[in-house]
C-alpha atoms as a PDB file:
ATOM      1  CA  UNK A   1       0.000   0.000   0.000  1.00  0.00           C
ATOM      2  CA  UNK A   2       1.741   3.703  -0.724  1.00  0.00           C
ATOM      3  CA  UNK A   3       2.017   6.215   1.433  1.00  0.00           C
ATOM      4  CA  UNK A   4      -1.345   8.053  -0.060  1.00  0.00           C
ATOM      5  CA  UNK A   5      -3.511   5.017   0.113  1.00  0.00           C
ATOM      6  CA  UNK A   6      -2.225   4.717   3.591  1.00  0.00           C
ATOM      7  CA  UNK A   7      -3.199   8.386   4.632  1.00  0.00           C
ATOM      8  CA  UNK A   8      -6.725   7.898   3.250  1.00  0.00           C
ATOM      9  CA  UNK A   9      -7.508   4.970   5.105  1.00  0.00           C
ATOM     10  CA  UNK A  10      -6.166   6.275   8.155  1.00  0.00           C
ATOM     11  CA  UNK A  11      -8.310   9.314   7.513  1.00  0.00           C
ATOM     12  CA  UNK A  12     -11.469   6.856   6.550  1.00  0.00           C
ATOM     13  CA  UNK A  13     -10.685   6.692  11.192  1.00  0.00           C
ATOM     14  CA  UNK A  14      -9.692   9.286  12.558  1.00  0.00           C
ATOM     15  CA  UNK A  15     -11.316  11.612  10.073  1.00  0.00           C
ATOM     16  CA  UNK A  16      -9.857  14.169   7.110  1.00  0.00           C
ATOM     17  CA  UNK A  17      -7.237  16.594   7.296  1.00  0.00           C
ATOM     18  CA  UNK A  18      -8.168  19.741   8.969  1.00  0.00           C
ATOM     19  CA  UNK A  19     -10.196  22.478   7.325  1.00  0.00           C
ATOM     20  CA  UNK A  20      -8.046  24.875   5.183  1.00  0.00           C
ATOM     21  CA  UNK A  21      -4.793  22.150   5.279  1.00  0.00           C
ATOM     22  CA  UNK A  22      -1.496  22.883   7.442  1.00  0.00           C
ATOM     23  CA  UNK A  23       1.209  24.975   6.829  1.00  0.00           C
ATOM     24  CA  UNK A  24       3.597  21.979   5.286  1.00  0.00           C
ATOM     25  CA  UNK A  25       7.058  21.411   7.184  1.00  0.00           C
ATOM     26  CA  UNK A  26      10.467  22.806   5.275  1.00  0.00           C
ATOM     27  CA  UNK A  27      11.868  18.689   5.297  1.00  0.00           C
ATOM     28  CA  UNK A  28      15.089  19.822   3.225  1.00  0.00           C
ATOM     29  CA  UNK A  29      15.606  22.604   5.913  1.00  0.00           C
ATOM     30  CA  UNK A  30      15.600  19.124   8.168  1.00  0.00           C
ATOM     31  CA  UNK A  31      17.508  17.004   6.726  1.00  0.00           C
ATOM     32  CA  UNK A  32      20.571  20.074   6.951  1.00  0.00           C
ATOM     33  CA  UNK A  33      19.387  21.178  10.289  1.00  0.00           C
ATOM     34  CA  UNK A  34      19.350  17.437  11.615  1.00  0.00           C
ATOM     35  CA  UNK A  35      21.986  15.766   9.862  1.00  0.00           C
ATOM     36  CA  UNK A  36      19.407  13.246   8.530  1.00  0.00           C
ATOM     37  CA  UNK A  37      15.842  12.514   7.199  1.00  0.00           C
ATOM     38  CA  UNK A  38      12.423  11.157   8.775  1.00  0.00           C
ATOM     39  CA  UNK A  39      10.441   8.646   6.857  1.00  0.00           C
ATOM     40  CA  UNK A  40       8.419   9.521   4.090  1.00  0.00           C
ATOM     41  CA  UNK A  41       5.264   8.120   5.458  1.00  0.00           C
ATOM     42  CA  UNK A  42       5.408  10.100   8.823  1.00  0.00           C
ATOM     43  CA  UNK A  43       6.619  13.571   6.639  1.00  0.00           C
ATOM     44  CA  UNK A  44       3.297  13.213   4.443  1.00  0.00           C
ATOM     45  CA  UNK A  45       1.260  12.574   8.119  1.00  0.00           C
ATOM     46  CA  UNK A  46       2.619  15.405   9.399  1.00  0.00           C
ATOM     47  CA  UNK A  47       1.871  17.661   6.348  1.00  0.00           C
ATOM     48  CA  UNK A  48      -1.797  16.189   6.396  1.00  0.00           C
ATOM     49  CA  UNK A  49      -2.574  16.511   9.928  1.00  0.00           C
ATOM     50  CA  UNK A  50       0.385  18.385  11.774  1.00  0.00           C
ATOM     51  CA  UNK A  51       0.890  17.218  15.386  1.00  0.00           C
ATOM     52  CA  UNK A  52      -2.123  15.640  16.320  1.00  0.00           C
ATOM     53  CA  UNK A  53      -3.938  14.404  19.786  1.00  0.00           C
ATOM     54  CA  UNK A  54      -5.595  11.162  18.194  1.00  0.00           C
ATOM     55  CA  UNK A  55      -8.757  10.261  20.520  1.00  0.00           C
ATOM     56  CA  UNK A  56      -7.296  12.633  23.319  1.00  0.00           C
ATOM     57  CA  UNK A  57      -4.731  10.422  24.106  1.00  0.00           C
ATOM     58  CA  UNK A  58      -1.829   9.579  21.323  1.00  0.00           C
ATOM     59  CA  UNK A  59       0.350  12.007  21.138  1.00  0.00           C
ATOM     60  CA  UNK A  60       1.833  12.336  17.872  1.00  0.00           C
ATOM     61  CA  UNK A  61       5.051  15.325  17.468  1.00  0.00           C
ATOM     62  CA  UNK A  62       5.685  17.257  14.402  1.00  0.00           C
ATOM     63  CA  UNK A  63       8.651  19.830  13.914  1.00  0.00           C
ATOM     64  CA  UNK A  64       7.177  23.504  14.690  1.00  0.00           C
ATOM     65  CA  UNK A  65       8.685  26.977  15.213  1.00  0.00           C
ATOM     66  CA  UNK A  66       5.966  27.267  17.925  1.00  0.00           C
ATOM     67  CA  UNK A  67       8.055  27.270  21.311  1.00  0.00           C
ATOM     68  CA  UNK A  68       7.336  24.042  23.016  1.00  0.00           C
ATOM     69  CA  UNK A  69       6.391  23.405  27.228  1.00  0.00           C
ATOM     70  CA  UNK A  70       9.352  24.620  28.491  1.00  0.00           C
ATOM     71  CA  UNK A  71       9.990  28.696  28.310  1.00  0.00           C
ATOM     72  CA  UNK A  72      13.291  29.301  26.539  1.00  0.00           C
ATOM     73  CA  UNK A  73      14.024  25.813  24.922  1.00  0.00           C
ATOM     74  CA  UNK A  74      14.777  25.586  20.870  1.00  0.00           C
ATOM     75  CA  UNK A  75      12.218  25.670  18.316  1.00  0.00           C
ATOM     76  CA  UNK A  76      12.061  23.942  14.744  1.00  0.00           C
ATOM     77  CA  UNK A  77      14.085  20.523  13.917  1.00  0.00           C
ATOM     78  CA  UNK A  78      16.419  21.859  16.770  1.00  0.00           C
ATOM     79  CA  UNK A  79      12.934  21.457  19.215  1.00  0.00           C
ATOM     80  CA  UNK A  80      12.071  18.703  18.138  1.00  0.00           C
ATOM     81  CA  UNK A  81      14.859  16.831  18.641  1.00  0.00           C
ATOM     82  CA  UNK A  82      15.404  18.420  21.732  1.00  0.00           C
ATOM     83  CA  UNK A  83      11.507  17.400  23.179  1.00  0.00           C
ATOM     84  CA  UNK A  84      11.876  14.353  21.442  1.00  0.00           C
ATOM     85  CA  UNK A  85      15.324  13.280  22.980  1.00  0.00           C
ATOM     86  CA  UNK A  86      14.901  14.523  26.465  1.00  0.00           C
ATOM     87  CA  UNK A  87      17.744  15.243  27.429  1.00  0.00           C
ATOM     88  CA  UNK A  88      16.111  15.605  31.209  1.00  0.00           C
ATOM     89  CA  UNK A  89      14.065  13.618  30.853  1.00  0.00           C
ATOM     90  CA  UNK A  90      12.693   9.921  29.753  1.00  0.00           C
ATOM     91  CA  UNK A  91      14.859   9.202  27.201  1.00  0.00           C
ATOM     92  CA  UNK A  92      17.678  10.177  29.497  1.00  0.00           C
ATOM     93  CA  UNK A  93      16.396   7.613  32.154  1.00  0.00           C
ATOM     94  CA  UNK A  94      16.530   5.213  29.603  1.00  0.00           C
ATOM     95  CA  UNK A  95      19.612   5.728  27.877  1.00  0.00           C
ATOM     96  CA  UNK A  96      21.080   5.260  31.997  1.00  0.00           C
ATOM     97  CA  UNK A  97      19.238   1.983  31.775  1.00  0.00           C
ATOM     98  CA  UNK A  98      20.820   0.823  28.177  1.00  0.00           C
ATOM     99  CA  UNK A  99      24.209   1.904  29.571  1.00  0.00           C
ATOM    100  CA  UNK A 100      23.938   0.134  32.785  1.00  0.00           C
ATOM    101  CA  UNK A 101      23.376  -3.025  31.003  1.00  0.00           C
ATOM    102  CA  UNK A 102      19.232  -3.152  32.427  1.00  0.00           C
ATOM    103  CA  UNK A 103      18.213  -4.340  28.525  1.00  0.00           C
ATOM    104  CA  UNK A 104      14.716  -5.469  29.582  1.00  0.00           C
ATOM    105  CA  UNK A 105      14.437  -1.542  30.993  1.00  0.00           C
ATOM    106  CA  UNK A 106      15.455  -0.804  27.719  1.00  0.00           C
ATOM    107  CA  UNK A 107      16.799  -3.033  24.970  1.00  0.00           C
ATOM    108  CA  UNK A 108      17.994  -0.267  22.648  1.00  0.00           C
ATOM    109  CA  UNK A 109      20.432   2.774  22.607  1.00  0.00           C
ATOM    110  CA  UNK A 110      18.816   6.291  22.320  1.00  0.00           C
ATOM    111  CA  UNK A 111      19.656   8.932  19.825  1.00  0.00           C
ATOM    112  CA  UNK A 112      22.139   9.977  19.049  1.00  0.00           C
ATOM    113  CA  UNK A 113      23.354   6.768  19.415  1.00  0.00           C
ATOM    114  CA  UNK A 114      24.203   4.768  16.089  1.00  0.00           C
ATOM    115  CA  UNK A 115      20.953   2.897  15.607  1.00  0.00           C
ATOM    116  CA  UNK A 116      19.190   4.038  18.703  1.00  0.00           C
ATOM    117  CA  UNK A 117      16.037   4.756  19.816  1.00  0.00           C
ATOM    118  CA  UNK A 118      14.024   8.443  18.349  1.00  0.00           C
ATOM    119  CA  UNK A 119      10.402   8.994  20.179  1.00  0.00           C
ATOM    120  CA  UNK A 120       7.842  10.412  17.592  1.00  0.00           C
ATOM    121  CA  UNK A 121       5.234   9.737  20.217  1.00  0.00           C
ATOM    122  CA  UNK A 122       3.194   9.229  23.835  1.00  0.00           C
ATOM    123  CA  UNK A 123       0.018   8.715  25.580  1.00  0.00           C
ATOM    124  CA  UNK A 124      -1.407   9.586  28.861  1.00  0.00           C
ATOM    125  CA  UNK A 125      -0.549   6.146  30.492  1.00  0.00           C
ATOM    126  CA  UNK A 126       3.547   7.017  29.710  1.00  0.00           C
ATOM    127  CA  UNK A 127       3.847   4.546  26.754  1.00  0.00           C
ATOM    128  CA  UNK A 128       6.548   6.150  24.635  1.00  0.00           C
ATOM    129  CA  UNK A 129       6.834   5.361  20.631  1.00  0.00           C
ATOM    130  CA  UNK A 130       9.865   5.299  18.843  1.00  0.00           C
ATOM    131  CA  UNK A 131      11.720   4.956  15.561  1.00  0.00           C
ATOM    132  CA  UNK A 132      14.762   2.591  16.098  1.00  0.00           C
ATOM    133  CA  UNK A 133      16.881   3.984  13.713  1.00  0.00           C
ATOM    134  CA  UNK A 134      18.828   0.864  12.599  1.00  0.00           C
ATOM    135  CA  UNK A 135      20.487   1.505   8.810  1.00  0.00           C
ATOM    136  CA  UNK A 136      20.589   4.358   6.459  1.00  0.00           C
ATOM    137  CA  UNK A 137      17.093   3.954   4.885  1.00  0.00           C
ATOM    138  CA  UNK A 138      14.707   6.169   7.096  1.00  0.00           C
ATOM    139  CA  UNK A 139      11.996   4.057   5.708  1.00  0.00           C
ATOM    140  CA  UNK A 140      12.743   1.023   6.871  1.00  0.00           C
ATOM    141  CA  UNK A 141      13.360   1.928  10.566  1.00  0.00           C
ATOM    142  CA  UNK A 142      10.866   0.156  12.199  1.00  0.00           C
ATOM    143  CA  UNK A 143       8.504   0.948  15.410  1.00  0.00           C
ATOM    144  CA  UNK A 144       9.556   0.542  18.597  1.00  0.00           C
ATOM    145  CA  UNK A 145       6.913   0.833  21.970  1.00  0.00           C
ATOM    146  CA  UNK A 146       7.815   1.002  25.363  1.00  0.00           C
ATOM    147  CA  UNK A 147       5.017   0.335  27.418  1.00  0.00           C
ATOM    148  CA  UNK A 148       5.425   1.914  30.900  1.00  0.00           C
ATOM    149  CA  UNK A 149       2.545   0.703  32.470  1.00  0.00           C
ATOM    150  CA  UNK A 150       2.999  -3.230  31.630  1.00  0.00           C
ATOM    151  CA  UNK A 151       7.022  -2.846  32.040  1.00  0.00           C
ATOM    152  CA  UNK A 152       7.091  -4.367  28.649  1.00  0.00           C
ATOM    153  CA  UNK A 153       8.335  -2.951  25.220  1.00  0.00           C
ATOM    154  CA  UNK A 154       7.668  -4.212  22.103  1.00  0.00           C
ATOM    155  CA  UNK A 155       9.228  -3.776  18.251  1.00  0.00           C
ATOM    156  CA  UNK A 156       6.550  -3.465  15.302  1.00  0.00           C
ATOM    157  CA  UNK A 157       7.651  -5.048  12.247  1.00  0.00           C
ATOM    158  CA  UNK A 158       6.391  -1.720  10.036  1.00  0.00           C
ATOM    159  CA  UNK A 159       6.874   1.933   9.746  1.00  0.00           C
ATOM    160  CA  UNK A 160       5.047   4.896  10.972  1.00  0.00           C
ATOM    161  CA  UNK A 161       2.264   4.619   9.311  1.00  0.00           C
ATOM    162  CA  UNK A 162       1.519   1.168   9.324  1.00  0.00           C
ATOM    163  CA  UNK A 163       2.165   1.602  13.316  1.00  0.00           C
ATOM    164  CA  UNK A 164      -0.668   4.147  13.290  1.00  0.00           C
ATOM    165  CA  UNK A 165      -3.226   1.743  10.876  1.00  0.00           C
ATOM    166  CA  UNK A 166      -2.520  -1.162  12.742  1.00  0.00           C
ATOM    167  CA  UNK A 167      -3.445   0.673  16.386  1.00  0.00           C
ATOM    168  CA  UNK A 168      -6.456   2.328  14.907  1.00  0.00           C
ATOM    169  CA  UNK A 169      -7.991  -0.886  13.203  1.00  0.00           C
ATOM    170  CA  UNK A 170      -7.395  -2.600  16.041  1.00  0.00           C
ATOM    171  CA  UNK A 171      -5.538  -5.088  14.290  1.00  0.00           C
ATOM    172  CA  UNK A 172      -2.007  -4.178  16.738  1.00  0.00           C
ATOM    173  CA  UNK A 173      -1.805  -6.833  20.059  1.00  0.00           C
ATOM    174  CA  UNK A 174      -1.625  -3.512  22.051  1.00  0.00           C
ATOM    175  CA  UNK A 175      -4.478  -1.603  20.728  1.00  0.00           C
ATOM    176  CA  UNK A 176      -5.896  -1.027  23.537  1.00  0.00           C
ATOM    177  CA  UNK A 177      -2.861   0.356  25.329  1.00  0.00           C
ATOM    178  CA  UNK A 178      -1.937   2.637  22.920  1.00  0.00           C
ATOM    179  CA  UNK A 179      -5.560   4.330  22.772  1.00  0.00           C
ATOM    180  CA  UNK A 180      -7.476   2.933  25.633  1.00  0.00           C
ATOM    181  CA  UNK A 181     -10.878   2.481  24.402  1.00  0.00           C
ATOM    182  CA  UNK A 182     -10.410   2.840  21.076  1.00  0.00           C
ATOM    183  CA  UNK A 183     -11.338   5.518  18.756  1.00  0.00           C
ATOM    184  CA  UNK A 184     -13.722   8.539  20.260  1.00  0.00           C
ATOM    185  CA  UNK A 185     -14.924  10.627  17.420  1.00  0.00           C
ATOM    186  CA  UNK A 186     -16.253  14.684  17.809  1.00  0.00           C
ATOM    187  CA  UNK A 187     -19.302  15.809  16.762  1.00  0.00           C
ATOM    188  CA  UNK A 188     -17.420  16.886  13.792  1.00  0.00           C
ATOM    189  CA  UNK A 189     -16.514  12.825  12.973  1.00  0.00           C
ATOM    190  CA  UNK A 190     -12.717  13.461  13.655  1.00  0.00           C
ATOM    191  CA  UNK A 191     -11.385  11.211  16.077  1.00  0.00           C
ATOM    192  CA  UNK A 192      -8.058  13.921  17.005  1.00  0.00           C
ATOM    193  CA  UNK A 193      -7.484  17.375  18.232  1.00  0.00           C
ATOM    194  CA  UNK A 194      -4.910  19.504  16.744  1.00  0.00           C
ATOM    195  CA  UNK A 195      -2.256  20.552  18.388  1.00  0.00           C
ATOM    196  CA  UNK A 196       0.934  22.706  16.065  1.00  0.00           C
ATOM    197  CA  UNK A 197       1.871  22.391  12.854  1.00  0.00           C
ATOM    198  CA  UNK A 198       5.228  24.118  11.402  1.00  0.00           C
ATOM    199  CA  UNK A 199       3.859  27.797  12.409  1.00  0.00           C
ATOM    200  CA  UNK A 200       0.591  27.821  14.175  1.00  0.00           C
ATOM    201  CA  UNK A 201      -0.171  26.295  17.825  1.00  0.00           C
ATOM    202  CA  UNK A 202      -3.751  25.423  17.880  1.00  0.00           C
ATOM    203  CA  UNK A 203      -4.750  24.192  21.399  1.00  0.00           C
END
């Protein structure tokens, strides 16, 4: 399935792209800025939708010039890598836990590790989503899901997007963990709440 057909049936759930479209991210600005590119699949989400609440509860990040929770920290690809890394945070407790040898706290290396671990994504229970960034191919890093609240991680054989059909279908093992529930639509049928895209902060 390509990238489009893979938008539209995710949209067929969660609902269209907003009203009026989002302002699309600069990607070649990213891959300068960052040293590297995201997937194709989650750069065509993310100038769909932007960065997205899906069902109130997945957290999905998107590069933004809006200035993100904490007063004074970078904006852009620097930001995002930055919230997505953090430093303080997290992905600093687990990197401690890789280092130290605790592999069933955390069974991979975090960025910017070579092959380590990138979070695109959370929820409210503290399940973190990643792209293990193993090889040069952006699209072919697969998914990788620490679940906090079952002490238990788990690597999805598929990208971004596939990640995201699988969940919402119900057709992922840990469906329900992801978006306890399942899929709670608005009165306007969308099933997500938007949050930035690469200029505007919505909520």
């Amino acid at each position: 399935m390509e990238i489009e057909e893979k938008l539209g049936r995710l949209g067929e759930m969660i609902g269209p792209p907003p009203e009026g479209g989002v302002v699309p991210v600069p990607w070649a600005l990213g891959a300068e800025t960052m040293g590297f590119q995201l997937p194709a699949d989650y750069r065509a989400f993310a100038d769909w939708y932007g960065s997205v609440r899906i069902s109130d509860e997945l957290h999905v990040y998107t590069p933004s010039t809006e200035l993100g929770p904490y007063a004074g920290g970078p904006v852009g690809f620097e930001g995002f890598l930055y919230y997505t890394t953090e430093p303080y945070g997290y992905c600093a407790w687990l990197a401690e836990r890789y280092r130290d040898g605790d592999h069933k706290g955390c069974p991979y290396p975090l960025f910017p590790a070579e092959g380590g671990l990138l979070n695109w994504g959370n929820n409210y229970n503290s399940d973190h989503f990643f792209w293990l960034m193993r090889g040069p191919d952006p699209d072919r890093w697969l998914i990788a899901a620490a679940f906090d609240s079952m002490r238990e991680w788990d690597l999805f054989e598929g990208g971004f997007l596939e990640f995201l059909l699988a969940v919402v279908t119900q057709q992922y093992p840990y469906h329900d963990d992801v978006i306890p529930d399942g899929l709670r639509h608005a009165a306007d049928g969308r099933a997500y709440l938007r949050r930035n895209d690469w200029t505007n902060k919505f909520q």
